[in-house]
Protein backbone atom coordinates (compact mmCIF):
# COMPACT_ATOMS: atom_id res chain seq x y z
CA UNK A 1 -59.87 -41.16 -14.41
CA UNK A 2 -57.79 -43.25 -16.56
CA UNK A 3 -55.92 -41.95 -19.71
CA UNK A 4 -56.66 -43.74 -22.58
CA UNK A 5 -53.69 -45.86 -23.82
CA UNK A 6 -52.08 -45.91 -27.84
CA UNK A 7 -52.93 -49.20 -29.42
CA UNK A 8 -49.81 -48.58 -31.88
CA UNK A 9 -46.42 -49.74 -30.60
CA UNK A 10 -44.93 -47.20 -27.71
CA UNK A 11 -43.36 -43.80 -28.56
CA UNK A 12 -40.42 -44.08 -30.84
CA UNK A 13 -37.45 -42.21 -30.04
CA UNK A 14 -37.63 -38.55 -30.84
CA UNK A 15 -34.10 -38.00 -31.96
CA UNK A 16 -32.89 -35.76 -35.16
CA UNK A 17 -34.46 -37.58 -38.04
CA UNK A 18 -33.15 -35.74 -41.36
CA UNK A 19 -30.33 -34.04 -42.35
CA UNK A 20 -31.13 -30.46 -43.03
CA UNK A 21 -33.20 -30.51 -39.95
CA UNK A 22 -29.82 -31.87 -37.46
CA UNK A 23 -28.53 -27.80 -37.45
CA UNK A 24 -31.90 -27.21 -34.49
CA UNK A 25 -32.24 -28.60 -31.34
CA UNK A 26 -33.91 -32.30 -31.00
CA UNK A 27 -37.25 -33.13 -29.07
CA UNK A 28 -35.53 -31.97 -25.55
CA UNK A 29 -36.39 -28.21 -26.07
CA UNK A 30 -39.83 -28.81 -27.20
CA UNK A 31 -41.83 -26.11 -25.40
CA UNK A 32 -44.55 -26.90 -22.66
CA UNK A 33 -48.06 -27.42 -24.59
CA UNK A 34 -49.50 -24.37 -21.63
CA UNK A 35 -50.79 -21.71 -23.34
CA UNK A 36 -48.72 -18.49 -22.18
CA UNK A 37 -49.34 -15.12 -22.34
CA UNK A 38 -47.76 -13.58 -25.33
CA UNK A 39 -46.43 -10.37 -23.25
CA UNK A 40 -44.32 -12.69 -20.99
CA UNK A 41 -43.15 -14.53 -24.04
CA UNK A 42 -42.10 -11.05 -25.12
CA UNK A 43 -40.73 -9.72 -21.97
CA UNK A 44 -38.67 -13.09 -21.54
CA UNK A 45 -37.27 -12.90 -25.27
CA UNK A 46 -36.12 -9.27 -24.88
CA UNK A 47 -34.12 -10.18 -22.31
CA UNK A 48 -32.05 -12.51 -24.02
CA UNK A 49 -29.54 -10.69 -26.42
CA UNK A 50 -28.68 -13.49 -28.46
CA UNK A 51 -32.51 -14.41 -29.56
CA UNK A 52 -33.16 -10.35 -30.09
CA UNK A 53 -29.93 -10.06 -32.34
CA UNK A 54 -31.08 -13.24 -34.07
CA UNK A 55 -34.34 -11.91 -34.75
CA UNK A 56 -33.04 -8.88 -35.96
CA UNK A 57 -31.01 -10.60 -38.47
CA UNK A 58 -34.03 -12.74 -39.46
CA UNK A 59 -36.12 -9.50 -40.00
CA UNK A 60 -33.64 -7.63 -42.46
CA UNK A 61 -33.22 -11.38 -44.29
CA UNK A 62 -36.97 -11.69 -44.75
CA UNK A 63 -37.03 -7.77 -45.94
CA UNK A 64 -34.23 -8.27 -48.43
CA UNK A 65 -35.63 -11.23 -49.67
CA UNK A 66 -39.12 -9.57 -49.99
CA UNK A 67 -37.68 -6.58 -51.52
CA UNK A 68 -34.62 -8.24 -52.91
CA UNK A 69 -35.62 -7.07 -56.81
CA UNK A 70 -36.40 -3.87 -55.85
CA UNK A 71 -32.84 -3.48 -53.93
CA UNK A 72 -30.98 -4.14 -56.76
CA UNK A 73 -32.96 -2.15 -59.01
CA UNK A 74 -32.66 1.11 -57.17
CA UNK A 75 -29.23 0.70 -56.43
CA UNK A 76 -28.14 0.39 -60.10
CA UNK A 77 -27.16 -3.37 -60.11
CA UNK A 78 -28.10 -6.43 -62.09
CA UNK A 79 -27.19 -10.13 -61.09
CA UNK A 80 -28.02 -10.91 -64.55
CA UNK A 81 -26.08 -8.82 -66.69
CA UNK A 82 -22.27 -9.36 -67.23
CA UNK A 83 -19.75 -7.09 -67.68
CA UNK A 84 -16.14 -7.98 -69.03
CA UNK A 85 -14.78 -4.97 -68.81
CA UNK A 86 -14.20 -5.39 -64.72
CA UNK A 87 -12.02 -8.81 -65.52
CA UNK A 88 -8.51 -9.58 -66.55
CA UNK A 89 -7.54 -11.31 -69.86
CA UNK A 90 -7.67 -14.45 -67.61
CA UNK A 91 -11.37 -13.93 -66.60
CA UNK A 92 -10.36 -13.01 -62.71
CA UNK A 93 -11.62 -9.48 -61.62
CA UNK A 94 -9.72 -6.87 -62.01
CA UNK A 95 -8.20 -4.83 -58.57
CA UNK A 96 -7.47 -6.96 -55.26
CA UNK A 97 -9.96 -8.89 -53.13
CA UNK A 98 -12.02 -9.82 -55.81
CA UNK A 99 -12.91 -6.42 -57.47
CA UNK A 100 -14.51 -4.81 -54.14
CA UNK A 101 -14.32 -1.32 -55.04
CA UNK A 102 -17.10 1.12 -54.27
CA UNK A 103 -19.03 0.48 -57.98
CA UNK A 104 -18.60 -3.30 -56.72
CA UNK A 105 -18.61 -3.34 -52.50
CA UNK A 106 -18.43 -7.34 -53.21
CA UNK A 107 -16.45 -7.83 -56.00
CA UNK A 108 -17.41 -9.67 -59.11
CA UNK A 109 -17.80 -12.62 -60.20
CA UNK A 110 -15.49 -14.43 -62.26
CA UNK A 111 -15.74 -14.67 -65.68
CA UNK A 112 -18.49 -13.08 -65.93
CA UNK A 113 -18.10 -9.94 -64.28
CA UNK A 114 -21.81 -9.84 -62.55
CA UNK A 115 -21.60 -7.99 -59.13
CA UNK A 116 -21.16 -10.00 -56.32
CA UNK A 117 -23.82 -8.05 -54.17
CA UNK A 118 -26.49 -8.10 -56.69
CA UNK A 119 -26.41 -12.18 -56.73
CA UNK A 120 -26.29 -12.46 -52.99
CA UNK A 121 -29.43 -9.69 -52.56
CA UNK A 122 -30.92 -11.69 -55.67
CA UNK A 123 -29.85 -15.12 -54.09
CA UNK A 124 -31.18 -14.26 -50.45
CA UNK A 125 -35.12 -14.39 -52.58
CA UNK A 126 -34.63 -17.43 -54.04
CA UNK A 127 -32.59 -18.98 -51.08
CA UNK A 128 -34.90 -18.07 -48.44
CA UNK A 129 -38.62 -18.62 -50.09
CA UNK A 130 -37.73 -22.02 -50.92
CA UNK A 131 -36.72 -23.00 -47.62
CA UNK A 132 -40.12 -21.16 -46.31
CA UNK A 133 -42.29 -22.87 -48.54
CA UNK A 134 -40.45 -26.17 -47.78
CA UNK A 135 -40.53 -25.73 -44.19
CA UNK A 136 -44.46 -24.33 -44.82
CA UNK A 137 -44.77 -27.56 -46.62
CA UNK A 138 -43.42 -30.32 -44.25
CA UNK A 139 -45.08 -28.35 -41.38
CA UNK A 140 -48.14 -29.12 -42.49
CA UNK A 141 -48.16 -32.72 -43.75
CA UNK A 142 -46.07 -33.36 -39.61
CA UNK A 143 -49.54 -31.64 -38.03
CA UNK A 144 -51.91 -33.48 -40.15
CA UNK A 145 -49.90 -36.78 -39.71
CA UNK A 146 -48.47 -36.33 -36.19
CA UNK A 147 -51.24 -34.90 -34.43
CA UNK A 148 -53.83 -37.15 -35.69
CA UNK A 149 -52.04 -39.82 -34.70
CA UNK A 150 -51.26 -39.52 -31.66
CA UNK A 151 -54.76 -38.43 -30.56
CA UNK A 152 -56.47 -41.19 -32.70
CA UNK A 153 -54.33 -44.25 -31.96
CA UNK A 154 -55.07 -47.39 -33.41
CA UNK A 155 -54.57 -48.22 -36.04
CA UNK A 156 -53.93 -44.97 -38.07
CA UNK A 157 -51.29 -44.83 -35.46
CA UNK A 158 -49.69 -47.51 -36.48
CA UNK A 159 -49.34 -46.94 -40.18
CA UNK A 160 -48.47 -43.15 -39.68
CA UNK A 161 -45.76 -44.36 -37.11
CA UNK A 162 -44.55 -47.26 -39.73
CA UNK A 163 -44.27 -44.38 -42.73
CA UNK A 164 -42.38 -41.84 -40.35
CA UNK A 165 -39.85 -44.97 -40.05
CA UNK A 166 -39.78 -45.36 -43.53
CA UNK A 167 -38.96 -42.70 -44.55
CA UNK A 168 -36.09 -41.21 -41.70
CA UNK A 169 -34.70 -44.59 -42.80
CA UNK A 170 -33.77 -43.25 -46.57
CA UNK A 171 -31.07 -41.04 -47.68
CA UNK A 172 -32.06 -38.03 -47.61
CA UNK A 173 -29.81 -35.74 -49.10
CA UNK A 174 -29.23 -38.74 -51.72
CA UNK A 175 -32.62 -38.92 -52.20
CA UNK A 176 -33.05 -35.22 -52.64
CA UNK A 177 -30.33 -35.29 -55.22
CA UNK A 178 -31.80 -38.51 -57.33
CA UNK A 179 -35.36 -36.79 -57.69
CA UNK A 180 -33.56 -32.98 -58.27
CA UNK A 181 -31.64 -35.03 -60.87
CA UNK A 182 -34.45 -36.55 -63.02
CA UNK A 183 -36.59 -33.62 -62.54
CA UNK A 184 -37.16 -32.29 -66.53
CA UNK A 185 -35.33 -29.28 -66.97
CA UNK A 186 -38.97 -27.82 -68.34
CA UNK A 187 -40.37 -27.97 -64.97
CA UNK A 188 -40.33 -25.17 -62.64
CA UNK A 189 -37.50 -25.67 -60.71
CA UNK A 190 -37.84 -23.42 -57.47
CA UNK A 191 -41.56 -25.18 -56.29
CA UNK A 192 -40.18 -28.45 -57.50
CA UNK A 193 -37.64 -27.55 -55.28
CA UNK A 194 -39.86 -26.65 -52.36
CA UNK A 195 -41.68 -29.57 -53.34
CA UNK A 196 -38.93 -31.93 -52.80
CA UNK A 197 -37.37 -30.75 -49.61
CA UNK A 198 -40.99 -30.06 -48.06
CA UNK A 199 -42.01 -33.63 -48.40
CA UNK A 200 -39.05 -35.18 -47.09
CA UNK A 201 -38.85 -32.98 -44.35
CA UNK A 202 -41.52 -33.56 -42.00
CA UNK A 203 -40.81 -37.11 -39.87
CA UNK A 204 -39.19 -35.79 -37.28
CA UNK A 205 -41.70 -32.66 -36.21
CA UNK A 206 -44.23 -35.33 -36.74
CA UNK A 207 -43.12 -37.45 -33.90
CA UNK A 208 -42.75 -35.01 -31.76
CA UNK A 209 -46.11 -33.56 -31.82
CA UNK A 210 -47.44 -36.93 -32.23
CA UNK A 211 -46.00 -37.75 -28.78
CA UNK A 212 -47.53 -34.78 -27.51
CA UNK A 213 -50.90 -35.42 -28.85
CA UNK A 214 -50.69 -38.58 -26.94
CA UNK A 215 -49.86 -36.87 -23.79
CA UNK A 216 -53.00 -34.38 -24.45
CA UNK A 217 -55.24 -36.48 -25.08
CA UNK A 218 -56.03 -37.94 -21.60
CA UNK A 219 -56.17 -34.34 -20.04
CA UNK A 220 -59.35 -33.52 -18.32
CA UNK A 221 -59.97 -30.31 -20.52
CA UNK A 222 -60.24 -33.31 -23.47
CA UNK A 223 -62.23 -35.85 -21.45
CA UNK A 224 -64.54 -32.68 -20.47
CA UNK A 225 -65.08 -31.88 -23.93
CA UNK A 226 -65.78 -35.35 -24.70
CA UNK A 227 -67.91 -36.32 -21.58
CA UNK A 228 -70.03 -33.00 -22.96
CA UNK A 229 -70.86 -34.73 -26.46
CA UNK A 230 -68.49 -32.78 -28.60
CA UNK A 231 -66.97 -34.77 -31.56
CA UNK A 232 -63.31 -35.94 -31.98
CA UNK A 233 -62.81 -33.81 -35.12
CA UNK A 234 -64.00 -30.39 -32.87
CA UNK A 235 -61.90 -31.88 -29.73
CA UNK A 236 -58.71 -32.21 -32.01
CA UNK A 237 -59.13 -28.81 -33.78
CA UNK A 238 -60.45 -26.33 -30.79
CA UNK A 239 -58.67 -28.32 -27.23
CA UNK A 240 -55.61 -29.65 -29.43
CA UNK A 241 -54.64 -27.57 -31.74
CA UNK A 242 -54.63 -24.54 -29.31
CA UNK A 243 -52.53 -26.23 -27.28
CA UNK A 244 -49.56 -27.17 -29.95
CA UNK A 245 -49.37 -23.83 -31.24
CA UNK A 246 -45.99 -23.07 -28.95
CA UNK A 247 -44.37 -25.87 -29.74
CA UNK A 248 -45.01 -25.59 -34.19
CA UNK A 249 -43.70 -21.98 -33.90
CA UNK A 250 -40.24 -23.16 -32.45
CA UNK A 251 -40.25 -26.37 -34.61
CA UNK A 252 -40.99 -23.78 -37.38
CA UNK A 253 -38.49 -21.51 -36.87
CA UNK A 254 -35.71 -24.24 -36.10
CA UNK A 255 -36.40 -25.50 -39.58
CA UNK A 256 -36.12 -22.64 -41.46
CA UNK A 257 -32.36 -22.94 -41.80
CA UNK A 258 -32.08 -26.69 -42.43
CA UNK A 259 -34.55 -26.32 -44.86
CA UNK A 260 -32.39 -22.97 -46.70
CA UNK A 261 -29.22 -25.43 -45.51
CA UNK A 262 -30.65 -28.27 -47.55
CA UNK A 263 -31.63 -26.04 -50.57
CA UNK A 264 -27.85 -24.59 -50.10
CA UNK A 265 -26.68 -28.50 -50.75
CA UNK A 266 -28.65 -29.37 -53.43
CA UNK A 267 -27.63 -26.11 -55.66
CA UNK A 268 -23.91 -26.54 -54.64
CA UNK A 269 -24.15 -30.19 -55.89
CA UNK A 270 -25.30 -29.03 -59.34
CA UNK A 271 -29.14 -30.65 -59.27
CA UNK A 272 -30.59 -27.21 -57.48
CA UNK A 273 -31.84 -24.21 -59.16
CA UNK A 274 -30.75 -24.01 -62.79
CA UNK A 275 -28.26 -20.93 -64.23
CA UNK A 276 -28.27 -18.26 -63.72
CA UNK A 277 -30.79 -18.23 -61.30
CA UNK A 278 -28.90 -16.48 -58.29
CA UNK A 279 -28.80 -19.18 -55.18
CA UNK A 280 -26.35 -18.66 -52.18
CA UNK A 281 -25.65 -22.73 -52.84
CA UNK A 282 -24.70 -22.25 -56.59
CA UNK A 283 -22.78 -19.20 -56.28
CA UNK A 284 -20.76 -21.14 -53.11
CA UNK A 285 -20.69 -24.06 -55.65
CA UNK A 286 -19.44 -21.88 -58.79
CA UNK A 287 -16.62 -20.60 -55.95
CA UNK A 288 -14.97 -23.38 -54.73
CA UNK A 289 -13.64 -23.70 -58.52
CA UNK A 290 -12.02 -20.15 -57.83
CA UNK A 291 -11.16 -20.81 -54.62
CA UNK A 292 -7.57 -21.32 -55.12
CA UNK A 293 -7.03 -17.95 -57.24
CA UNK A 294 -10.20 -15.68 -55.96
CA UNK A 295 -11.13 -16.44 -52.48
CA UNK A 296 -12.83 -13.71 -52.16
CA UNK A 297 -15.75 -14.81 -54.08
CA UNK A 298 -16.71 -17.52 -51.77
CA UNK A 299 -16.74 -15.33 -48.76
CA UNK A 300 -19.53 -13.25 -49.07
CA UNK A 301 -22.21 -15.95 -50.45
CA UNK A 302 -20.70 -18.58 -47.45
CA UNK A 303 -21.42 -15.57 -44.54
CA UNK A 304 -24.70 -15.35 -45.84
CA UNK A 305 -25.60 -18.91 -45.65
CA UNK A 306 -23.98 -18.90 -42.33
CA UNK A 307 -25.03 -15.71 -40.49
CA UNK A 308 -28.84 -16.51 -41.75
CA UNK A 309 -28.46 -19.88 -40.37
CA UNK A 310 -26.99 -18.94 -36.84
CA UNK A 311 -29.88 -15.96 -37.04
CA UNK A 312 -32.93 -18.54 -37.27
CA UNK A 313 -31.12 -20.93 -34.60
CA UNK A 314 -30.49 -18.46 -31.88
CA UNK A 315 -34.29 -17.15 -32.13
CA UNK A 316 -35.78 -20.52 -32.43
CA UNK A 317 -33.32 -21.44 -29.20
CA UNK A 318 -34.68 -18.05 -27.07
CA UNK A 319 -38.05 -18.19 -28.49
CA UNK A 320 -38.09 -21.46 -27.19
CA UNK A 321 -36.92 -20.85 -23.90
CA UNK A 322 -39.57 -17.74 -23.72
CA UNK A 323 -42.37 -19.86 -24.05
CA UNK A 324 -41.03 -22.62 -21.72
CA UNK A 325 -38.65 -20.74 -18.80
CA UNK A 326 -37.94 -24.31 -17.63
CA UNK A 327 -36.10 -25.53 -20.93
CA UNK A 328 -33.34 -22.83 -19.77
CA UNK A 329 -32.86 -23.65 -16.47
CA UNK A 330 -30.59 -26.84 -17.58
CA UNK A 331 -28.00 -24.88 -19.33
């Protein structure tokens, strides 16, 4: 039987295309299409203490940011509201390492006073839900462009494979910051946000599973399907589909955290979310001002950014390996 063949040029090069997504792995771990039973994904994953401790770090993030209003209200604290009376005549907190004391385990922040915890619980929301949605976002408009085209070819092919080239070919973070920047200061500026980073985030996912769409497509459970008079449109979305799911989880949960990283940039560049919105990239941003007299104030918002970050990669990496045992036996 002979596997149909792409009309569009041959598969491009499946390297890192954007910025915020360069922190996951590139197209080499993409998992085996095979469905696989979800208790040996399970059993495989426990056994790998790095994913598991990732996971569990990714668990309390998503609870704190679900709960993250709710947090602060019960324990007593407001990001919102200042209070002078914890700061110096020179606007630094009062009492070493940045105010930490137990009515402040953080510190405060300077100048204003606000605790330190109550922005980072606060910030973890706004941080996290906008790289979700973006991720959400860029995930779908990669399936709808990438898997499409590689199973339809032609010419669709051709202009979905020209646009992906397009646009890895700006910018990005530039880009990012020019739209951020003329953005009218009446607009919402968290889905504008999500908006932003979701659209320019999907080339590189979409090659990928284009690639694999074209190495589907000629399988005989498609050609059976086919050869039995179903349509292209029930082919793609019940033999397809089905068969992608493994590898949009990992590229889903290796995006996560370029997606919160590239939020992260954008509010520590000043064209992110506006004050005082709590953001772990403003309040890093606001810090390295302070750095010099309060370093304190930077390390708390900066471990968040970076333990979340490490979190998402390490389960992405073992969920990735769980699916497809053979991606791990390289290392």
């Amino acid at each position: 039987m002979t596997i149909p063949r792409s009309d569009a040029l041959s598969t491009p090069s499946m390297g890192a295309g954007s910025a915020e997504e360069n922190s996951g792995p590139g197209p080499d771990p993409v998992p085996d299409s095979r469905p696989v039973a979800s208790h040996h994904v399970w059993a495989r994953l426990r056994r790998d203490r790095w994913a598991v401790a990732g996971g569990v770090v990714v668990i309390l993030t998503t609870v704190v940011a679900v709960f993250a209003r709710l947090i602060t209200r019960l324990s007593g604290r407001d990001p919102y509201s200042y209070n002078l009376d914890a700061l110096d005549g020179s606007g630094l907190p009062l009492g070493r390492f940045g105010g930490i004391s137990a009515a402040h385990p953080f510190g405060v922040e300077p100048q204003t006073g606000r605790d330190l915890l109550a922005i980072v619980v606060e910030g973890t929301r706004t941080s996290f839900f906008i790289g979700l949605g973006a991720t959400i976002l860029s995930m779908i408009i990669a399936i709808i462009i990438g898997v499409t085209a590689g199973y339809f070819g032609g010419w669709w092919d051709a202009v979905a494979s020209r646009a992906t080239d397009v646009i890895l070919g700006f910018p990005q973070l530039v880009f990012m910051i020019a739209i951020s920047a003329i953005v009218p200061a009446s607009a919402p500026r968290i889905p504008m946000m999500i908006l932003i980073i979701g659209i320019l985030g999907w080339p590189s996912t979409a090659r990928v599973l284009r690639s694999r769409a074209m190495s589907l497509r000629g399988r005989v459970f498609v050609q059976a399907s086919r050869a039995m008079g179903a349509g292209e449109i029930h082919v793609l979305v019940t033999q397809l589909l089905p068969n992608l799911v493994a590898t949009i989880i990992v590229f889903t949960t290796i995006s996560i955290p370029g997606k919160i990283g590239a939020e992260a940039a954008l509010s520590f560049l000043g064209v992110g979310v506006i004050p005082p919105t709590p953001s772990w990239g403003r309040t890093i941003g606001s810090a390295v001002s302070w750095v010099s007299t309060d370093p304190w104030y930077l390390l708390f918002p900066g471990a968040a950014l970076f333990l979340v970050t490490l979190a998402f990669n390490l389960f992405g990496d073992g969920l990735r390996d769980a699916i497809d045992p053979r991606t791990g036996e390289t290392r």
